[in-house]
N, C-alpha and C. Protein backbone atom coordinates (compact mmCIF):
# COMPACT_ATOMS: atom_id res chain seq x y z
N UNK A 1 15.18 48.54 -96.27
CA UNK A 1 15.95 48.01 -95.17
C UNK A 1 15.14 48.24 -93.89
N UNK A 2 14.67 47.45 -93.13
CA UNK A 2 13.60 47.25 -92.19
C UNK A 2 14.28 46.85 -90.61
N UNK A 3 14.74 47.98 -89.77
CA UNK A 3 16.00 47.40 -89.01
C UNK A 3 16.95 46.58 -88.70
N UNK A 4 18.10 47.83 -89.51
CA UNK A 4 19.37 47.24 -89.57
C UNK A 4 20.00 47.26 -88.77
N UNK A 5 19.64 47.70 -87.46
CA UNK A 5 20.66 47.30 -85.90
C UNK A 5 19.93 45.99 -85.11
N UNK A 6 19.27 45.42 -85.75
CA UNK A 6 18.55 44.13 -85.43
C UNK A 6 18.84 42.63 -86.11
N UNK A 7 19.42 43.65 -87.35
CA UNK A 7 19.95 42.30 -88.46
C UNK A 7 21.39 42.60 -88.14
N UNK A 8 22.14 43.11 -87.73
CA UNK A 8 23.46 43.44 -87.50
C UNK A 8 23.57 42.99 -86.07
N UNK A 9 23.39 43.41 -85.18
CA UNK A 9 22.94 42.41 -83.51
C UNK A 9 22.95 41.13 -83.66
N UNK A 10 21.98 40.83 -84.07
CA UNK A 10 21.38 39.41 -83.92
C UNK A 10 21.33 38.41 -85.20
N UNK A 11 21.87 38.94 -85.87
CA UNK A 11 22.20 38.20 -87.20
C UNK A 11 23.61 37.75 -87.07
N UNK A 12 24.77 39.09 -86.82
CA UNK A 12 25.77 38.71 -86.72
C UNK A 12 26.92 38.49 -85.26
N UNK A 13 26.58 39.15 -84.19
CA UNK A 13 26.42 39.15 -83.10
C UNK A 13 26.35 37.90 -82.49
N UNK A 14 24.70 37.59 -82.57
CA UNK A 14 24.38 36.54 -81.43
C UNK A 14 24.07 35.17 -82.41
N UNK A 15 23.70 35.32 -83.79
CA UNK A 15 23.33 34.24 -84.47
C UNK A 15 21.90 34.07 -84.68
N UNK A 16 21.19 34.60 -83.83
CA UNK A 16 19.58 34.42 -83.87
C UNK A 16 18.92 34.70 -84.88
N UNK A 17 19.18 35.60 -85.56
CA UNK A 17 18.33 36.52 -87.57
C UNK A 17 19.36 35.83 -88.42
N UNK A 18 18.60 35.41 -89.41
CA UNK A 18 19.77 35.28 -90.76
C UNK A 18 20.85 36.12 -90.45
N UNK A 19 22.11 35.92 -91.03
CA UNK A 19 22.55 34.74 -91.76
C UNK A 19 23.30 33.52 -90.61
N UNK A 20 22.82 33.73 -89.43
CA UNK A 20 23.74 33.25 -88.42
C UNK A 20 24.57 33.13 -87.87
N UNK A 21 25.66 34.04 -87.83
CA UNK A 21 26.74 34.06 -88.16
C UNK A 21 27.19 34.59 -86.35
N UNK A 22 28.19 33.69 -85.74
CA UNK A 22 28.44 34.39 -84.36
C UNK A 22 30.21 33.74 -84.44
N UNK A 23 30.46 34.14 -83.43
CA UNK A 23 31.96 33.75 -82.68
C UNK A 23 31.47 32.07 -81.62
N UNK A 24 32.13 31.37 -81.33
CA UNK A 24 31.88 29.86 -81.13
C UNK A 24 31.34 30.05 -79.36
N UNK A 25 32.01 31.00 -78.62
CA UNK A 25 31.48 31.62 -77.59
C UNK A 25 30.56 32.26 -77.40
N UNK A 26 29.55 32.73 -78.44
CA UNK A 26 28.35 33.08 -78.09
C UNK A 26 26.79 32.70 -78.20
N UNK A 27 27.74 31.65 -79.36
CA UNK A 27 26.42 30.52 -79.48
C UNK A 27 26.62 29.51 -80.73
N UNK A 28 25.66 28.64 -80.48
CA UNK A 28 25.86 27.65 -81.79
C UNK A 28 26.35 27.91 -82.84
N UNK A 29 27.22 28.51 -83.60
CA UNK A 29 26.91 28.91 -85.08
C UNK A 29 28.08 28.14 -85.41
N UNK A 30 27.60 28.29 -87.55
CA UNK A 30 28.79 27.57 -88.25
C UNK A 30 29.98 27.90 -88.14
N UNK A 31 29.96 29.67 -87.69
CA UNK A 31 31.18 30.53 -88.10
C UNK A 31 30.81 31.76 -87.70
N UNK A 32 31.97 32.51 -88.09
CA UNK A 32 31.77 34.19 -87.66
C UNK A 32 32.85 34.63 -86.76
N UNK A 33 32.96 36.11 -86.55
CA UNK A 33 33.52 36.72 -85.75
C UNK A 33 32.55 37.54 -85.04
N UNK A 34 32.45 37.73 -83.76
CA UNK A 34 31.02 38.82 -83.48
C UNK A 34 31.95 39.70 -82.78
N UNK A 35 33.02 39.57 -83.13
CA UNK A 35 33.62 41.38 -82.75
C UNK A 35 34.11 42.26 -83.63
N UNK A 36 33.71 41.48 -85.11
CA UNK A 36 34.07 42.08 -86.55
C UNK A 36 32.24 42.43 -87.30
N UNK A 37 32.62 41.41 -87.29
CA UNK A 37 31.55 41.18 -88.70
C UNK A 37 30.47 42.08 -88.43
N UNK A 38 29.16 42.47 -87.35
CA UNK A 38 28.00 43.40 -87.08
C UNK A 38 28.51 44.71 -87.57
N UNK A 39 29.85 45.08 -86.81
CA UNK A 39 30.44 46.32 -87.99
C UNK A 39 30.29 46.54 -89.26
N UNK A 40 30.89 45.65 -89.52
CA UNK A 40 31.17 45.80 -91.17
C UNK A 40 29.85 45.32 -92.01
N UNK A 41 28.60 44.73 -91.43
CA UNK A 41 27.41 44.40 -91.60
C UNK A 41 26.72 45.64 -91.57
N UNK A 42 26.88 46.44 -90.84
CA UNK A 42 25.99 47.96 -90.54
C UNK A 42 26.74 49.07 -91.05
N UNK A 43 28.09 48.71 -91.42
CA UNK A 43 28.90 49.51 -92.93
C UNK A 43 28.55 49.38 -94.17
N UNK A 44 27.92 48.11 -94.09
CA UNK A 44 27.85 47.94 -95.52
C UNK A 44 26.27 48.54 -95.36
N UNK A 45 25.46 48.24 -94.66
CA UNK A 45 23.67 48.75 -94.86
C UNK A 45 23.95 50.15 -94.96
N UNK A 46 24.80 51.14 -93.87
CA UNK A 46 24.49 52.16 -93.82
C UNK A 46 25.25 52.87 -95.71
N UNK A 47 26.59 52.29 -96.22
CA UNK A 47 26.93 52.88 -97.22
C UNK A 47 25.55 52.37 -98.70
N UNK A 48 24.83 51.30 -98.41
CA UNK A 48 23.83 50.74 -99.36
C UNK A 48 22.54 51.45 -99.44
N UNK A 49 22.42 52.36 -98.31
CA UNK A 49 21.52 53.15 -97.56
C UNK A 49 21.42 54.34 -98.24
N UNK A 50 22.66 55.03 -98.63
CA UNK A 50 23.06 56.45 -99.04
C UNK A 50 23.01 56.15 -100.63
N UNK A 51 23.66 54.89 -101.06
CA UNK A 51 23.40 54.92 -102.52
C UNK A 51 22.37 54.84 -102.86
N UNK A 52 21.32 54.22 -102.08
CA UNK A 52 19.41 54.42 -102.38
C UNK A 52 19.42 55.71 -102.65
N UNK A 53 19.35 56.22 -101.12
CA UNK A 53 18.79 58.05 -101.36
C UNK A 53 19.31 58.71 -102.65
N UNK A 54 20.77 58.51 -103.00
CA UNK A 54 21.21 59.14 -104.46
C UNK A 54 20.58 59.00 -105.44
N UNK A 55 20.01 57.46 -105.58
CA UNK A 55 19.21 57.46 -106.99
C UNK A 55 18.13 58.18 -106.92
N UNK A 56 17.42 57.97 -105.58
CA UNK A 56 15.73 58.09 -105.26
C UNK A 56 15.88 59.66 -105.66
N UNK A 57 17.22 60.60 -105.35
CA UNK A 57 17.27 62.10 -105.67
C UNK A 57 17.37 62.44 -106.94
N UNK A 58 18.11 61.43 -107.66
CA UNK A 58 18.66 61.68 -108.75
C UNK A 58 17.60 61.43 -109.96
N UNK A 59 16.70 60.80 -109.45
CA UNK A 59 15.81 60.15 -110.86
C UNK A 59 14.06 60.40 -110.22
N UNK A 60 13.97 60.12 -108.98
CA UNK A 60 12.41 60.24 -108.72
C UNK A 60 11.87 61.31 -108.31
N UNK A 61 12.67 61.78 -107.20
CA UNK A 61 12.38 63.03 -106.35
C UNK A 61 11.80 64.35 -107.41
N UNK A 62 10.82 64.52 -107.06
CA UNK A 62 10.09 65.99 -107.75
C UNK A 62 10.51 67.27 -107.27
N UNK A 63 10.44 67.88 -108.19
CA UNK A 63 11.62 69.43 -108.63
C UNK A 63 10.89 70.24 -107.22
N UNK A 64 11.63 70.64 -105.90
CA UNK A 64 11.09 71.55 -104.91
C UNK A 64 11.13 72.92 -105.07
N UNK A 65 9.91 73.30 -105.36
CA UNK A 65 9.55 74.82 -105.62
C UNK A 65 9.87 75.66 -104.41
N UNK A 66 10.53 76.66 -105.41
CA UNK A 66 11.53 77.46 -104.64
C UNK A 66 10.35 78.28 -103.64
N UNK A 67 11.15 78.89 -102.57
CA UNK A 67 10.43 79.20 -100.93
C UNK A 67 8.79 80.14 -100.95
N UNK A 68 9.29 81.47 -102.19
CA UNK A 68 8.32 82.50 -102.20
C UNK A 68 6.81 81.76 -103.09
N UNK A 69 6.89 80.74 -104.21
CA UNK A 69 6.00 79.96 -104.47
C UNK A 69 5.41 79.24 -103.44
N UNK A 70 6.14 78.70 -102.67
CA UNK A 70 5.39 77.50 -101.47
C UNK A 70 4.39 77.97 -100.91
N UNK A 71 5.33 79.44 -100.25
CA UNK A 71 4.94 80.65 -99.00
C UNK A 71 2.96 81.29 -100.43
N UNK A 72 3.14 81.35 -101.34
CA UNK A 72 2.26 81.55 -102.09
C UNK A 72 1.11 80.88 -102.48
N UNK A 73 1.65 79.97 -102.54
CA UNK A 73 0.45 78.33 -102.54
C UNK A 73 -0.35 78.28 -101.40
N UNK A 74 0.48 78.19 -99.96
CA UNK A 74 -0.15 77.69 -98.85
C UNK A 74 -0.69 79.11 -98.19
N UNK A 75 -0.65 80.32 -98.74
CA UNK A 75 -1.66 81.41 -98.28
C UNK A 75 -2.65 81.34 -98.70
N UNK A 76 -3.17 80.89 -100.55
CA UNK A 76 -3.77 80.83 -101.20
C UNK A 76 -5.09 79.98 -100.22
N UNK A 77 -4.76 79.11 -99.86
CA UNK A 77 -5.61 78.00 -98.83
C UNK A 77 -5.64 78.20 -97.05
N UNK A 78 -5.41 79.56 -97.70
CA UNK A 78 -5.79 79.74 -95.58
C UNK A 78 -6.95 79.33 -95.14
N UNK A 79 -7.07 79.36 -94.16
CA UNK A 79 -8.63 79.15 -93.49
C UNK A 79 -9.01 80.36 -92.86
N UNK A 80 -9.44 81.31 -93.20
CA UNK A 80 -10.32 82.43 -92.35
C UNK A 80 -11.17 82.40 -91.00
């Protein structure tokens, strides 16, 4: 998702980004509400947002070695 207060603005808002979508007072469009819809446009990215991170935790993310290993590793490579 590559800014979503830009596709929510101006997508649904003003009409200018896909999907076009405005209120008849703010500009050309087929349709829309632009005092609803950017809401519920940046509800839906931000809840689509959190179900990413769940999987990305749940299945990819590599096991974080606990503190006194880390603290052990990165002495190992001091620089003198």
């Amino acid at each position: 998702m590559n800014e979503p207060n830009g596709l929510a603005i101006n997508g649904y808002t003003f009409g200018s980004f896909a999907p076009g979508r405005c209120s008849k007072t703010l500009g050309n469009c087929p349709g829309g509400n632009s005092a609803v819809e950017p809401y519920v446009a940046a509800h839906n990215m931000i809840l689509s947002h959190g179900a990413a991170v769940k999987v990305y935790k749940d299945k990819y993310q590599v096991c974080i070695l606990p503190n006194y290993w880390t603290k052990l590793y990165l002495l190992t490579f001091k620089n003198y």
